[in-house]
Protein backbone atom coordinates (compact mmCIF):
# COMPACT_ATOMS: atom_id res chain seq x y z
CA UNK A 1 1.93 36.35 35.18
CA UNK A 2 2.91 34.65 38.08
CA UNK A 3 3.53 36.69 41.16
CA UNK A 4 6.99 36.67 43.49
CA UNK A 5 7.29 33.31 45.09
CA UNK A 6 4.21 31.41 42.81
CA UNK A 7 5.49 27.86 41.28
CA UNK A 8 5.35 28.19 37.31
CA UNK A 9 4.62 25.62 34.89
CA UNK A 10 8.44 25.63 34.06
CA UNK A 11 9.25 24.91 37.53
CA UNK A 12 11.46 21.66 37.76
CA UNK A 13 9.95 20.43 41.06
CA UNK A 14 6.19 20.85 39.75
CA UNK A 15 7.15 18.18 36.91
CA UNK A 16 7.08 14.30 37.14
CA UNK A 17 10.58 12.64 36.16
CA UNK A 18 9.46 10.25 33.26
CA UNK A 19 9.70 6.55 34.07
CA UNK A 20 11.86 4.94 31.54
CA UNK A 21 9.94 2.31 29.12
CA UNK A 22 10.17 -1.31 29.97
CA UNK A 23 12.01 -3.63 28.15
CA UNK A 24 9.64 -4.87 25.76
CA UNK A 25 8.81 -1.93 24.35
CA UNK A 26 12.40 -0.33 23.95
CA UNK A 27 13.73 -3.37 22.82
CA UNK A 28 14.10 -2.94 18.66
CA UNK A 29 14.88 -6.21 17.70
CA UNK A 30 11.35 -7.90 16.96
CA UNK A 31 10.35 -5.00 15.37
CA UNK A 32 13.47 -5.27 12.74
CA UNK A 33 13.00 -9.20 12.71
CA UNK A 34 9.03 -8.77 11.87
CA UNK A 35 10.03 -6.39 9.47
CA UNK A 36 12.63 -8.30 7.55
CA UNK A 37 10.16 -11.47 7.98
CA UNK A 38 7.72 -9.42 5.82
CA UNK A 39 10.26 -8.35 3.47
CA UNK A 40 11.31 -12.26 2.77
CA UNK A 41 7.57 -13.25 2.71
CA UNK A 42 7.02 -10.27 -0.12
CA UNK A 43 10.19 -11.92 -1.98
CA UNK A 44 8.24 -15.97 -1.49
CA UNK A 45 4.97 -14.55 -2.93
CA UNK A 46 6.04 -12.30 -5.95
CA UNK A 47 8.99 -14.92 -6.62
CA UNK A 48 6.24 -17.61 -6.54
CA UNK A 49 3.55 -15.42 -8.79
CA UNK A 50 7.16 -14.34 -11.48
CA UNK A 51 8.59 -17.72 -12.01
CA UNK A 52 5.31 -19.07 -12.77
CA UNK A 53 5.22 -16.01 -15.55
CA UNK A 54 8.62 -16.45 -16.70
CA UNK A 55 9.05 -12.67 -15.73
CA UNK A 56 10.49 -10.75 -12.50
CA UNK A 57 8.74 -7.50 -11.91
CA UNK A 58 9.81 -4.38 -9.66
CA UNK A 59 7.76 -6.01 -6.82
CA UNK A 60 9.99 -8.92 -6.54
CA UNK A 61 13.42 -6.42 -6.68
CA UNK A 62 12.10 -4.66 -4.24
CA UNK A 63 11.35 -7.18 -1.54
CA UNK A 64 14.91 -8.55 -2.48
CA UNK A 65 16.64 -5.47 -1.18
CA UNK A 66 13.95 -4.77 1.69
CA UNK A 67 15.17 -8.30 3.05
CA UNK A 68 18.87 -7.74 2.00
CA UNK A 69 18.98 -4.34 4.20
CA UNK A 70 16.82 -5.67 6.66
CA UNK A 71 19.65 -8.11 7.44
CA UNK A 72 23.03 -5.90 6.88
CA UNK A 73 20.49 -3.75 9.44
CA UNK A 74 20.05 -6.00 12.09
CA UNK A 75 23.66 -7.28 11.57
CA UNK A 76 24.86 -3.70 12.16
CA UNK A 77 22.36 -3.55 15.37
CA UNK A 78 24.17 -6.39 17.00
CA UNK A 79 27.65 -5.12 16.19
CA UNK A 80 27.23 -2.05 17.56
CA UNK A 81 25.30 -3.98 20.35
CA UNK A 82 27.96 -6.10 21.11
CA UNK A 83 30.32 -3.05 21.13
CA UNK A 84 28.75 -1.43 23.70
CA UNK A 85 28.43 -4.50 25.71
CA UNK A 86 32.43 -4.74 25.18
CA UNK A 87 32.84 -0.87 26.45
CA UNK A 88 34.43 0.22 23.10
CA UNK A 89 35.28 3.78 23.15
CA UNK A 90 33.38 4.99 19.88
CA UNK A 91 30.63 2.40 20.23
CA UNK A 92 26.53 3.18 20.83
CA UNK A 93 25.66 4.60 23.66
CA UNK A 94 21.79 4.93 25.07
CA UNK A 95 18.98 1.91 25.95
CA UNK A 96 21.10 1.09 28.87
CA UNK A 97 18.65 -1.33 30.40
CA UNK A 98 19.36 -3.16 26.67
CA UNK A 99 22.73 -3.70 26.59
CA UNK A 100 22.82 -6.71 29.07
């Protein structure tokens, strides 16, 4: 136990402030582009492997709606982006150093 006038751990002067992270690595959107990228390269390869066997299996389906919501994702993204840019009252708020 500490003793009367010893800093504690919980002491907000004995922490660092956190530097915020740098653009790069805040910044979503290549991260939901790579991602959607894969997505449409799943839905070349199994499309390419089904219509040379006549038959479309889950795999396919799948990488059809992992590219579909990938998209209405990154659409949504830049919307609300765009929003905030704009000052819209009900818009996203947070990433500051993003929103330029």
């Amino acid at each position: 136990m500490a003793q009367d006038g010893e800093r504690t751990p919980s002491d907000a002067a004995a922490h660092r402030s956190v530097p915020p992270l740098p653009r790069r690595l805040a910044d979503p959107t290549p991260v939901v582009l790579f991602g959607t990228a894969l997505w449409f390269a799943g839905v070349v390869a199994f499309g390419w492997r089904d219509l040379a066997d006549g038959t479309f299996d889950i795999q396919f389906f799948s990488c059809i709606a992992g590219t579909t919501l990938g998209i209405i994702g990154y659409g949504v993204f830049r919307w609300q982006r765009s929003a905030a840019r704009r000052g819209s009252r009900g818009s996203w708020q947070g990433l500051s150093g993003l929103d330029t």
